[in-house]
Every structure is written in C-alpha cells, then in structure tokens.
PDB file of N, CA and C in Angstrom:
ATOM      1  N   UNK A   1     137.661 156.620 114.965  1.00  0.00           N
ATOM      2  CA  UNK A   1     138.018 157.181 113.677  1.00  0.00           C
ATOM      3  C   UNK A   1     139.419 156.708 113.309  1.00  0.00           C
ATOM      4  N   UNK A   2     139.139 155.926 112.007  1.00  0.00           N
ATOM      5  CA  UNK A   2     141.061 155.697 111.724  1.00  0.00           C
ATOM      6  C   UNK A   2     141.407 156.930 110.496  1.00  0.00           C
ATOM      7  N   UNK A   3     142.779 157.012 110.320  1.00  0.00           N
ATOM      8  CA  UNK A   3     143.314 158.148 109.909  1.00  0.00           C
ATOM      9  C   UNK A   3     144.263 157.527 108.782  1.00  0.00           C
ATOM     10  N   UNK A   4     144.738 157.828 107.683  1.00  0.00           N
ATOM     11  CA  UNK A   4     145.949 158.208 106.495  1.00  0.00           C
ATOM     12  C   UNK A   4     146.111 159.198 106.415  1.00  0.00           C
ATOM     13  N   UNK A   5     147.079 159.441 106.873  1.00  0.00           N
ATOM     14  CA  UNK A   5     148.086 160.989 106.681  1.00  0.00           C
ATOM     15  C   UNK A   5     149.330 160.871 105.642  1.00  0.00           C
ATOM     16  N   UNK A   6     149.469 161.192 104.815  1.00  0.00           N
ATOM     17  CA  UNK A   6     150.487 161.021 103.765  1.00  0.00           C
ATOM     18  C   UNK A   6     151.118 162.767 103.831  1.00  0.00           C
ATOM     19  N   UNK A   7     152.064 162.451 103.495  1.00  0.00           N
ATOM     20  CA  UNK A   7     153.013 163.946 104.049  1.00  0.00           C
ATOM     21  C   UNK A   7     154.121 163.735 102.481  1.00  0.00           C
ATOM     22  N   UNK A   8     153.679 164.528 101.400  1.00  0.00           N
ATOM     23  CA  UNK A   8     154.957 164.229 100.105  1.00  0.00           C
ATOM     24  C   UNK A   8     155.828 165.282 100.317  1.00  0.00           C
ATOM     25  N   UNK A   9     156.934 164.783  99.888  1.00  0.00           N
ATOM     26  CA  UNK A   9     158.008 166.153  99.823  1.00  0.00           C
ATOM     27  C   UNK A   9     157.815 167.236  99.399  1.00  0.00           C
ATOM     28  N   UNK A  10     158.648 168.266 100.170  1.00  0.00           N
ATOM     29  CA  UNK A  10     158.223 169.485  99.647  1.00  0.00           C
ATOM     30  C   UNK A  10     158.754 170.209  98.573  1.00  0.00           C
ATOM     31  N   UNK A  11     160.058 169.106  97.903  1.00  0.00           N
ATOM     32  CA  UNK A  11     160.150 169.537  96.418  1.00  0.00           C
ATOM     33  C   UNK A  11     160.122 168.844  95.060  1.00  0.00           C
ATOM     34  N   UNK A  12     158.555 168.262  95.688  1.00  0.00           N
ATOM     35  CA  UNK A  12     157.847 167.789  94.157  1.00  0.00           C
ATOM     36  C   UNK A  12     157.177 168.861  93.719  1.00  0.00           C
ATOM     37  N   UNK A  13     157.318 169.309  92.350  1.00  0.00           N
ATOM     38  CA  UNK A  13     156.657 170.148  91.546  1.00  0.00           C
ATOM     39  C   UNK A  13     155.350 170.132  91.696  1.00  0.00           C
ATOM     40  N   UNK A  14     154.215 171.341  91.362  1.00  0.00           N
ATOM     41  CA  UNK A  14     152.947 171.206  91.740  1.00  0.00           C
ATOM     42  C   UNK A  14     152.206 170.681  90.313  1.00  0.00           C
ATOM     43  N   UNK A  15     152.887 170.210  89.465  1.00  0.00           N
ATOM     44  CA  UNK A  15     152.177 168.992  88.191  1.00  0.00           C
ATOM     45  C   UNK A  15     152.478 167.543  88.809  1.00  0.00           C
ATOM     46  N   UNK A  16     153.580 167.600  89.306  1.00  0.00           N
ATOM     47  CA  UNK A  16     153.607 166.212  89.952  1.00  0.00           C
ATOM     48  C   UNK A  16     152.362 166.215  91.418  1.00  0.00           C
ATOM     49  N   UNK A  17     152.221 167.355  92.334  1.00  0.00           N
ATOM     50  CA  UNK A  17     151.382 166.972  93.355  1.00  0.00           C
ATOM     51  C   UNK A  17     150.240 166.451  92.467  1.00  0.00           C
ATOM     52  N   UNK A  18     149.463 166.742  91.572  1.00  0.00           N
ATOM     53  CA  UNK A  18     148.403 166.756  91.149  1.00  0.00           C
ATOM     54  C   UNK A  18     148.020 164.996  90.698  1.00  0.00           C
ATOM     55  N   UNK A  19     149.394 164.537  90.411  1.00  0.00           N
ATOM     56  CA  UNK A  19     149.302 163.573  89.604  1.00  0.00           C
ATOM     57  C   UNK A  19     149.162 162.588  90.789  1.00  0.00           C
ATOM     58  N   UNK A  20     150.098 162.909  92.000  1.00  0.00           N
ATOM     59  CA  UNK A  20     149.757 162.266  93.260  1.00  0.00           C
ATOM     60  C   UNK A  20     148.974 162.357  93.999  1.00  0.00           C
ATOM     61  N   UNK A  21     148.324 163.177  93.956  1.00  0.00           N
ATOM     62  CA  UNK A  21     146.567 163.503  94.658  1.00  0.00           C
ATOM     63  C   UNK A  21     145.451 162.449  93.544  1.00  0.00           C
ATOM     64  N   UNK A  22     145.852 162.109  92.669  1.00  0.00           N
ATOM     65  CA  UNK A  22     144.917 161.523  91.937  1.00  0.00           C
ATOM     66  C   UNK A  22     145.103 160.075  92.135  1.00  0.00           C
ATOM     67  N   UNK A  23     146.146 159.988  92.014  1.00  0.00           N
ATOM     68  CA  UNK A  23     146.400 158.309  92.141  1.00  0.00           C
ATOM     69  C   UNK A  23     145.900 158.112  93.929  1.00  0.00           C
ATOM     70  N   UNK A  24     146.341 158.761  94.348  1.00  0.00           N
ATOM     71  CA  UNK A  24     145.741 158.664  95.800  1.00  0.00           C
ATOM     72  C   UNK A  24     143.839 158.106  96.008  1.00  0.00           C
ATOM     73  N   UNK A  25     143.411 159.292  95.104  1.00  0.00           N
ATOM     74  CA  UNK A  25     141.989 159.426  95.325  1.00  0.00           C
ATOM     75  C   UNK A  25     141.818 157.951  94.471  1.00  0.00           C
ATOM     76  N   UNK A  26     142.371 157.520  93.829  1.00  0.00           N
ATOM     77  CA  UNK A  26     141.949 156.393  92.838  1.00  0.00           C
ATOM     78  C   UNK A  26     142.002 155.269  93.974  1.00  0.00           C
ATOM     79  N   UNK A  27     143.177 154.832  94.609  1.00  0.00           N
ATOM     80  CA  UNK A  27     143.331 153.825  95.335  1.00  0.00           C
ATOM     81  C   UNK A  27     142.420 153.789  96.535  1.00  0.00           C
ATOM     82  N   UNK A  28     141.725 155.232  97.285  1.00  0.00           N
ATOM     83  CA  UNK A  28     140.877 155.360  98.440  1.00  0.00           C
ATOM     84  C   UNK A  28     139.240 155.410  98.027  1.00  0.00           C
ATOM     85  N   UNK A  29     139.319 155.054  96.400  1.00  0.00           N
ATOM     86  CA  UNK A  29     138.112 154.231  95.924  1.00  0.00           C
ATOM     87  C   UNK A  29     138.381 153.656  95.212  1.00  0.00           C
ATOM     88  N   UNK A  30     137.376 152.258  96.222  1.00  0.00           N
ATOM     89  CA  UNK A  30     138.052 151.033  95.779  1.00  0.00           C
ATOM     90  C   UNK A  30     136.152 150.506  96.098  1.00  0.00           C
ATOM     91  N   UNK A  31     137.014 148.618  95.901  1.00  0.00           N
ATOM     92  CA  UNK A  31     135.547 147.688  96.096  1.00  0.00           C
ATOM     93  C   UNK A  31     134.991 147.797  97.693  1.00  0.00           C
ATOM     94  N   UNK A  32     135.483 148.505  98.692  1.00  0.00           N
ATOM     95  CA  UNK A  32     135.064 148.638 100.060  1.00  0.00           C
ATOM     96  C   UNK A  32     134.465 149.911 100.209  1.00  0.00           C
ATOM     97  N   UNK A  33     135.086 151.141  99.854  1.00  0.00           N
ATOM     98  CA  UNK A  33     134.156 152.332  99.756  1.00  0.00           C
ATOM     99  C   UNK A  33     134.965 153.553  98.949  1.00  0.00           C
ATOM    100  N   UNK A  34     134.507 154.552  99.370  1.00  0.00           N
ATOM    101  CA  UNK A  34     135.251 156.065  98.605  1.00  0.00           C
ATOM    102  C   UNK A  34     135.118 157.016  99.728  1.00  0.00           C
ATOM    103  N   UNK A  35     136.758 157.334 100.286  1.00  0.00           N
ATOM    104  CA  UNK A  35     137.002 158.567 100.659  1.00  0.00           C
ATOM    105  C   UNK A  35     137.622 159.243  99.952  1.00  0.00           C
ATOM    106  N   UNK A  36     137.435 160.329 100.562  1.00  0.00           N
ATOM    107  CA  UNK A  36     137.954 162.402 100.026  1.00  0.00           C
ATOM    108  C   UNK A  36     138.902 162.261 100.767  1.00  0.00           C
ATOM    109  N   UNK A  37     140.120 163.361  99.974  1.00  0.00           N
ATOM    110  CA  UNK A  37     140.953 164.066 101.005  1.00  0.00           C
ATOM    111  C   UNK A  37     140.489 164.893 101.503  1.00  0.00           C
ATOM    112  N   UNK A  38     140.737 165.070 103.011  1.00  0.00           N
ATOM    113  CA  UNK A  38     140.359 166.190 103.278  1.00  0.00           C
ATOM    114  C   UNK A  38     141.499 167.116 104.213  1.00  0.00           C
ATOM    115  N   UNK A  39     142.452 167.022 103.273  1.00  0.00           N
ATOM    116  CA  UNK A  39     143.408 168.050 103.600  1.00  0.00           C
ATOM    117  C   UNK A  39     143.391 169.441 102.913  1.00  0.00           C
ATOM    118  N   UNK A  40     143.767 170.481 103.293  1.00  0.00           N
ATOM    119  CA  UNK A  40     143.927 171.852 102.619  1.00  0.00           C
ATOM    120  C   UNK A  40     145.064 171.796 101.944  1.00  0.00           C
ATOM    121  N   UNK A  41     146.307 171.231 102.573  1.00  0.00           N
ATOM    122  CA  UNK A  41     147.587 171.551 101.188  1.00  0.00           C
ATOM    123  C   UNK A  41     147.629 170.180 100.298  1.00  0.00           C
ATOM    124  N   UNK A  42     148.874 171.122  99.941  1.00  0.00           N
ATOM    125  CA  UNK A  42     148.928 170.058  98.871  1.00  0.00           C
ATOM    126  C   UNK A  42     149.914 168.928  98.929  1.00  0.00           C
ATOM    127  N   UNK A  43     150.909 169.527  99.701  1.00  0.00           N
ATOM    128  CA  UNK A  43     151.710 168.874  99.867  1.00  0.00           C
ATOM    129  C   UNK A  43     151.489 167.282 101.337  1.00  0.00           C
ATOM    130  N   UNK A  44     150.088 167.443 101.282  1.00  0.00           N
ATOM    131  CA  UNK A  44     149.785 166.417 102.919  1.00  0.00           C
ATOM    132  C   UNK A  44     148.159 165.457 102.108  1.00  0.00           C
ATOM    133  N   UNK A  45     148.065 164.544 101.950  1.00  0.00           N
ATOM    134  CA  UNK A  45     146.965 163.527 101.753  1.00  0.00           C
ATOM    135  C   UNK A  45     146.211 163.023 102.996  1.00  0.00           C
ATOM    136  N   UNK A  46     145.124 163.416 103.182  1.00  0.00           N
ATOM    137  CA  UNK A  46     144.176 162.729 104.468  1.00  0.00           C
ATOM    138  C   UNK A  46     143.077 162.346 104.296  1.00  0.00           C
ATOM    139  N   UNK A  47     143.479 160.833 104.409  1.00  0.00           N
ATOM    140  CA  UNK A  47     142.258 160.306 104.073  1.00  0.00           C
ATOM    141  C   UNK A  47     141.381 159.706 106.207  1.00  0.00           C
ATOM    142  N   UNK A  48     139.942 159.889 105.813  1.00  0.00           N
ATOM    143  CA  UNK A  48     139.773 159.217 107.384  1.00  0.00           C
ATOM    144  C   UNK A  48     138.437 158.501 107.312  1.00  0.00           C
ATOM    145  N   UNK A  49     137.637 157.409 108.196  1.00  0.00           N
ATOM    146  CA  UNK A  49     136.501 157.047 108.063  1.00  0.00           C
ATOM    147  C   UNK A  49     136.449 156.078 109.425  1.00  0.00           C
ATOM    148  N   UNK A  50     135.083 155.945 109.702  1.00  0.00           N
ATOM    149  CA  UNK A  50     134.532 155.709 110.606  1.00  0.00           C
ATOM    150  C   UNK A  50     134.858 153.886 110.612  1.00  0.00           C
ATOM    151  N   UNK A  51     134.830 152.872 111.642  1.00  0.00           N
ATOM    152  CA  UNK A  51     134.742 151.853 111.646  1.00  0.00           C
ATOM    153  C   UNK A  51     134.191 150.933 110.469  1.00  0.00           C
ATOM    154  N   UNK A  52     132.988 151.933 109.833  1.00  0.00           N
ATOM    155  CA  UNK A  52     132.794 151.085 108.800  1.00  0.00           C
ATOM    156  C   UNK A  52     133.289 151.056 107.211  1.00  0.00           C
ATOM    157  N   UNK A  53     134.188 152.118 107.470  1.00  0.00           N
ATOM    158  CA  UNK A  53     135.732 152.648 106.391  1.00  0.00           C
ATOM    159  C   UNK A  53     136.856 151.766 106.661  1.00  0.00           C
ATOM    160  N   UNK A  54     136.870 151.037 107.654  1.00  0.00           N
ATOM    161  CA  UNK A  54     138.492 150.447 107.504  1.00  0.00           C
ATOM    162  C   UNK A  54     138.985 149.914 106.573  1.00  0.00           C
ATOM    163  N   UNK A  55     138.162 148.724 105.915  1.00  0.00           N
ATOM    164  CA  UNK A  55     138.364 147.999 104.713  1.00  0.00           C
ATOM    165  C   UNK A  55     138.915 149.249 103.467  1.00  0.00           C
ATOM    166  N   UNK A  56     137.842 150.374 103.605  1.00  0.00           N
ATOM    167  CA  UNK A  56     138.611 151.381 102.516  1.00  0.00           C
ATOM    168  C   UNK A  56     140.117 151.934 102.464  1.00  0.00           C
ATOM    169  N   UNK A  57     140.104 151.998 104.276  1.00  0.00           N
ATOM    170  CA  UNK A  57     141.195 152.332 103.845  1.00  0.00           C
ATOM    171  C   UNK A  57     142.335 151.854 103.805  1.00  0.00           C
ATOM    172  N   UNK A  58     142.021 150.577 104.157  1.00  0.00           N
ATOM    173  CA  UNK A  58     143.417 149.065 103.967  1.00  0.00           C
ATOM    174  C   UNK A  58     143.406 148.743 103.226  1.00  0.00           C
ATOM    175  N   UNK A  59     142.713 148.906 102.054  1.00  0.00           N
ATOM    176  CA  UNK A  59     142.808 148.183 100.634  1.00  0.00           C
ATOM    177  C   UNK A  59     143.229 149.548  99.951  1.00  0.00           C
ATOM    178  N   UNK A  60     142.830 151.142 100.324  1.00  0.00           N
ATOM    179  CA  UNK A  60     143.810 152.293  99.551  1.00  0.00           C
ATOM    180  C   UNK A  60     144.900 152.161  99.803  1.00  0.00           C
ATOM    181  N   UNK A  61     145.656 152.034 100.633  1.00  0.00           N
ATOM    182  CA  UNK A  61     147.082 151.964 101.590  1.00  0.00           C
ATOM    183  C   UNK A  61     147.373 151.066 100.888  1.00  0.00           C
ATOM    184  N   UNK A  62     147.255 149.340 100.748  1.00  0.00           N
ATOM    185  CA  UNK A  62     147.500 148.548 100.091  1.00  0.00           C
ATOM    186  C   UNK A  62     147.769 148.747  98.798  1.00  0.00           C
ATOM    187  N   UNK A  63     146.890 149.307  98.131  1.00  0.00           N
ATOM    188  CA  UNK A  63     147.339 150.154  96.639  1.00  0.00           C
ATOM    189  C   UNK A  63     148.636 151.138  96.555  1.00  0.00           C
ATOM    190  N   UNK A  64     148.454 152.245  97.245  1.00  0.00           N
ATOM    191  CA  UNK A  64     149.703 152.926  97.213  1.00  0.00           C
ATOM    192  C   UNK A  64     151.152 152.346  97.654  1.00  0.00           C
ATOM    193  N   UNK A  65     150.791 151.190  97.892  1.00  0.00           N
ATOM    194  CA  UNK A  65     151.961 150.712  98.694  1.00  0.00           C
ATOM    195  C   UNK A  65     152.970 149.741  97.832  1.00  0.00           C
ATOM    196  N   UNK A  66     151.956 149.495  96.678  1.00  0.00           N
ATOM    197  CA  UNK A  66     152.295 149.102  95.253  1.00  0.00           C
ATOM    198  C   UNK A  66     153.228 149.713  94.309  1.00  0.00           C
ATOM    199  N   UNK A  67     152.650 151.544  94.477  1.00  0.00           N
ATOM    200  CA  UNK A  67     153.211 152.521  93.557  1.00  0.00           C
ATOM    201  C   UNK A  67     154.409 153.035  93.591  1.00  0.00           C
ATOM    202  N   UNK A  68     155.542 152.098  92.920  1.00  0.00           N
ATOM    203  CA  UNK A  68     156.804 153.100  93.843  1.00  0.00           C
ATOM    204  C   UNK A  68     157.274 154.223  93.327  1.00  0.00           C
ATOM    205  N   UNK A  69     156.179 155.021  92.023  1.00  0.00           N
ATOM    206  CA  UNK A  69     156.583 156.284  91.682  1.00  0.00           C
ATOM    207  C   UNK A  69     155.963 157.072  92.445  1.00  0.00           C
ATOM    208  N   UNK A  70     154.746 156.518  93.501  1.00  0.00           N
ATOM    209  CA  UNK A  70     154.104 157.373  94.586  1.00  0.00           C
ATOM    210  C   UNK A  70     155.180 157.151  95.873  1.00  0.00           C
ATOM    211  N   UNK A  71     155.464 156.162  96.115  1.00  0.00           N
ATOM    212  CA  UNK A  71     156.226 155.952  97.291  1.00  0.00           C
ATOM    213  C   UNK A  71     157.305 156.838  97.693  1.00  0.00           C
ATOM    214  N   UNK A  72     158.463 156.681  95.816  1.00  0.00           N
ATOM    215  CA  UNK A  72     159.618 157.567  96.112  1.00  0.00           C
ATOM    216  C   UNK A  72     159.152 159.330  96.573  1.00  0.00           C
ATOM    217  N   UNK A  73     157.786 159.584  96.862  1.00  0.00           N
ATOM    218  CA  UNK A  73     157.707 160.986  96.471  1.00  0.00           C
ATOM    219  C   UNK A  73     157.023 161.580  98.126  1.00  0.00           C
ATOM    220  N   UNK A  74     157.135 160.033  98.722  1.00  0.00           N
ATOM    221  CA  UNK A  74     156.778 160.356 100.329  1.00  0.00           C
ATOM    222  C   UNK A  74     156.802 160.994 101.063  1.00  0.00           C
ATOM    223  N   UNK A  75     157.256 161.861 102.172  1.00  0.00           N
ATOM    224  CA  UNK A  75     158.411 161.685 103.102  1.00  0.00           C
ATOM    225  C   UNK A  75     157.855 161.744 104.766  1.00  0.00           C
ATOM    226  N   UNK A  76     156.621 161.421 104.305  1.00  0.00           N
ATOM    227  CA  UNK A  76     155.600 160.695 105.721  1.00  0.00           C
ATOM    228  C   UNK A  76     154.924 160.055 105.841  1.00  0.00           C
ATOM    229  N   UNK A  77     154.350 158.721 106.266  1.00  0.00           N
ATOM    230  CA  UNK A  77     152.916 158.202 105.996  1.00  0.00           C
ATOM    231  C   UNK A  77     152.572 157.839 107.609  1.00  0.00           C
ATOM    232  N   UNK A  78     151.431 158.199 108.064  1.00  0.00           N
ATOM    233  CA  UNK A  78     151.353 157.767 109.467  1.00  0.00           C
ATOM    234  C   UNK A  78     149.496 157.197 109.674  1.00  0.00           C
ATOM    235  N   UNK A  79     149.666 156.172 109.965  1.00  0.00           N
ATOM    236  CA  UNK A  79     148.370 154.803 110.415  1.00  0.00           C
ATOM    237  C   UNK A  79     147.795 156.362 111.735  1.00  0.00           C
ATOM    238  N   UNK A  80     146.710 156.706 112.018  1.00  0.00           N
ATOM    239  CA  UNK A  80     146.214 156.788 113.332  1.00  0.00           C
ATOM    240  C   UNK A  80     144.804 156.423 113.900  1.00  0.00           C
ATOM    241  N   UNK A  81     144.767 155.704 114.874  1.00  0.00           N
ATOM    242  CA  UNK A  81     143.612 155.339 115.255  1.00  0.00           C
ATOM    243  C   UNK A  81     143.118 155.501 116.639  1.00  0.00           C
ATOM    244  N   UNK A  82     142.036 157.383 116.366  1.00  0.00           N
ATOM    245  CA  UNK A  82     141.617 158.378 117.509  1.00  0.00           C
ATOM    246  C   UNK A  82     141.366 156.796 118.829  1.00  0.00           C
ATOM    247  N   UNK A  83     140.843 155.299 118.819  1.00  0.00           N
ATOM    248  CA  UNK A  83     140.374 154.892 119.693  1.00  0.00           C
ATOM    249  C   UNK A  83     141.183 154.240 120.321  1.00  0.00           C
ATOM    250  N   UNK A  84     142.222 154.040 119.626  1.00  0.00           N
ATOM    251  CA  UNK A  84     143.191 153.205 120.558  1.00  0.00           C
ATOM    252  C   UNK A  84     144.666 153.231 119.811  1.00  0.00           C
ATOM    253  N   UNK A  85     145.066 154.264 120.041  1.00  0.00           N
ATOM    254  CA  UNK A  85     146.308 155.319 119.968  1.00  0.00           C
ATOM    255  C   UNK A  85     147.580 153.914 120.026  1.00  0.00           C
ATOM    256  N   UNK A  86     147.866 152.780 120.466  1.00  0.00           N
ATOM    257  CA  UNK A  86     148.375 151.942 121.111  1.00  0.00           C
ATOM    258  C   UNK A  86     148.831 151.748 118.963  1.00  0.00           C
ATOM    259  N   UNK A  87     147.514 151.793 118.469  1.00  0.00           N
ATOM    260  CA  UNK A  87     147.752 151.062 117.087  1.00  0.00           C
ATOM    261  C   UNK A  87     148.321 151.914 116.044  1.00  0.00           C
ATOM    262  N   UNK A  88     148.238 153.110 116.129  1.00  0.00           N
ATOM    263  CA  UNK A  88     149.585 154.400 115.652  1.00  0.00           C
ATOM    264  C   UNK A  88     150.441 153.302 115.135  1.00  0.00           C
ATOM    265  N   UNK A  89     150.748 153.768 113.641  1.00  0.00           N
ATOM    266  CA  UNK A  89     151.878 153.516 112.915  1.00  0.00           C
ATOM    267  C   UNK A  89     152.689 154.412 111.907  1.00  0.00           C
ATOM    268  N   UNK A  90     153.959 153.880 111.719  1.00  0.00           N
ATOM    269  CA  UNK A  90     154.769 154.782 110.739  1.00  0.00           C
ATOM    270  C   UNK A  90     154.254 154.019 109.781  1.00  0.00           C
ATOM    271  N   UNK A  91     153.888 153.976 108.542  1.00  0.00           N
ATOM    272  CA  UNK A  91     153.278 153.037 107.652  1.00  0.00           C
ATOM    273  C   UNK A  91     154.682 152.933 107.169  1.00  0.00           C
ATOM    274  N   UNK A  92     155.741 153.937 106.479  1.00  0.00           N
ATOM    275  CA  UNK A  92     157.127 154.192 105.838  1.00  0.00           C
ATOM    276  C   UNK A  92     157.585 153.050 106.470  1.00  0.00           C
ATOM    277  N   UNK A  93     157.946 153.178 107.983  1.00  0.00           N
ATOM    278  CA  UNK A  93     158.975 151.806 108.473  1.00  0.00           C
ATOM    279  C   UNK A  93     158.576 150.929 108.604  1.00  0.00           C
ATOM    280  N   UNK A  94     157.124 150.897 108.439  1.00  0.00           N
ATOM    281  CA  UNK A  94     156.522 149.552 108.716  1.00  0.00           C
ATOM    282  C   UNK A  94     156.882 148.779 107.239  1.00  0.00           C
ATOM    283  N   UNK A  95     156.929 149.371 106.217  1.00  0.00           N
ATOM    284  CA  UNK A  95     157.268 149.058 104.740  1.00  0.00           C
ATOM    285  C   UNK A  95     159.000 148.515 104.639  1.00  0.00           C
ATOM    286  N   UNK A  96     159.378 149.500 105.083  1.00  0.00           N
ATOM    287  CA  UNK A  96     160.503 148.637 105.336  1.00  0.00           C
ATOM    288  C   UNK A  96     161.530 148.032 106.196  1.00  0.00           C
ATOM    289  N   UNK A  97     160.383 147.170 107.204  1.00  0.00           N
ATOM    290  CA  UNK A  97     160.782 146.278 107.836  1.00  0.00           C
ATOM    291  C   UNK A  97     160.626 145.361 106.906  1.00  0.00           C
ATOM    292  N   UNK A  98     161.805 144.579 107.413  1.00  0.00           N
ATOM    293  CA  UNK A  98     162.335 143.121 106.491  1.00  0.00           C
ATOM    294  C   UNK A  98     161.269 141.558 107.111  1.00  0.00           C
ATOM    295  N   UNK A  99     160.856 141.166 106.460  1.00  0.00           N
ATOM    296  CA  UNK A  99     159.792 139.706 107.437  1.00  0.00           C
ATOM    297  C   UNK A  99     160.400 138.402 106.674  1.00  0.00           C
ATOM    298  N   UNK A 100     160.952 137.802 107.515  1.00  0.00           N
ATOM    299  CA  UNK A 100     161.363 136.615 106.923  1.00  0.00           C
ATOM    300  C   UNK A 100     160.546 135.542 107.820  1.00  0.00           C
TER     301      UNK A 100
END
C-alpha cells in the first residue's frame, strides 16, 4: 500500500481548507485513476492505493507540486510505502532539494 499524507496548517481558515481539499481531489483524479481522501479532519489530506494506484498517485503529487498557492499552505507532506518502509519520504524536502 503506498500512502499521501498532506498535513496543512493549522491556521488556514476553514473556506480556504475547502478550497484545498478540492484542488487536492482534482489532482488525485487524473488520466491513471481516482482516489478519495480518506482522512476525517480537515486539516490532514490522505490519499492511498494499492500497487495498481501508483501512477495515481505520482501524477496527483506531481500536480500539487505545481500549486504554490497549495504548497504555501503545507506544513507536512510525507511519501509512505506499508512494503518497503526504506522508500518513506518527506515529499516538502524532497522539493526543496536543489539538483544540479
């Protein structure tokens, strides 16, 4: 099972969560598939899918990663993958590491 955990600050207004739960759901359907959040708050985005979800959810991630009125409103994003834990990422620092 791979995992998107998005964690937004906890003092974005709840018209702004809404607006970021949507753009979310927009980018985690895409031309590979459609996941749900399936988080309870509001303030946390979880998206997850089986091996044959990855493409969904590297091409949602890829989208949000675009948005920097979603980005500035972060203040967690974490890669997890239940099969081989080794591949765990901060998606945030992975963004800004510099690649020359």
């Amino acid at each position: 099972m791979y995992k998107s955990v998005i964690d937004i600050r906890r003092e974005i207004p709840s018209e702004k969560l809404r607006i970021l739960a949507a753009m979310a759901d927009k980018a985690f359907n895409n031309r590979a598939g459609q996941l749900k959040n399936k988080s309870n708050s509001l303030y946390r985005l979880f998206y997850e899918g089986e091996e044959s979800q990855f493409g969904c959810l590297q091409l949602g991630m890829l989208a949000l990663e675009k948005e920097d009125d979603f980005l500035s409103c972060v203040s967690a994003w974490t890669w997890l993958d239940e099969e081989d834990p080794e591949e765990n990422e901060d998606i945030l620092a992975e963004m800004r590491t510099v690649v020359r």
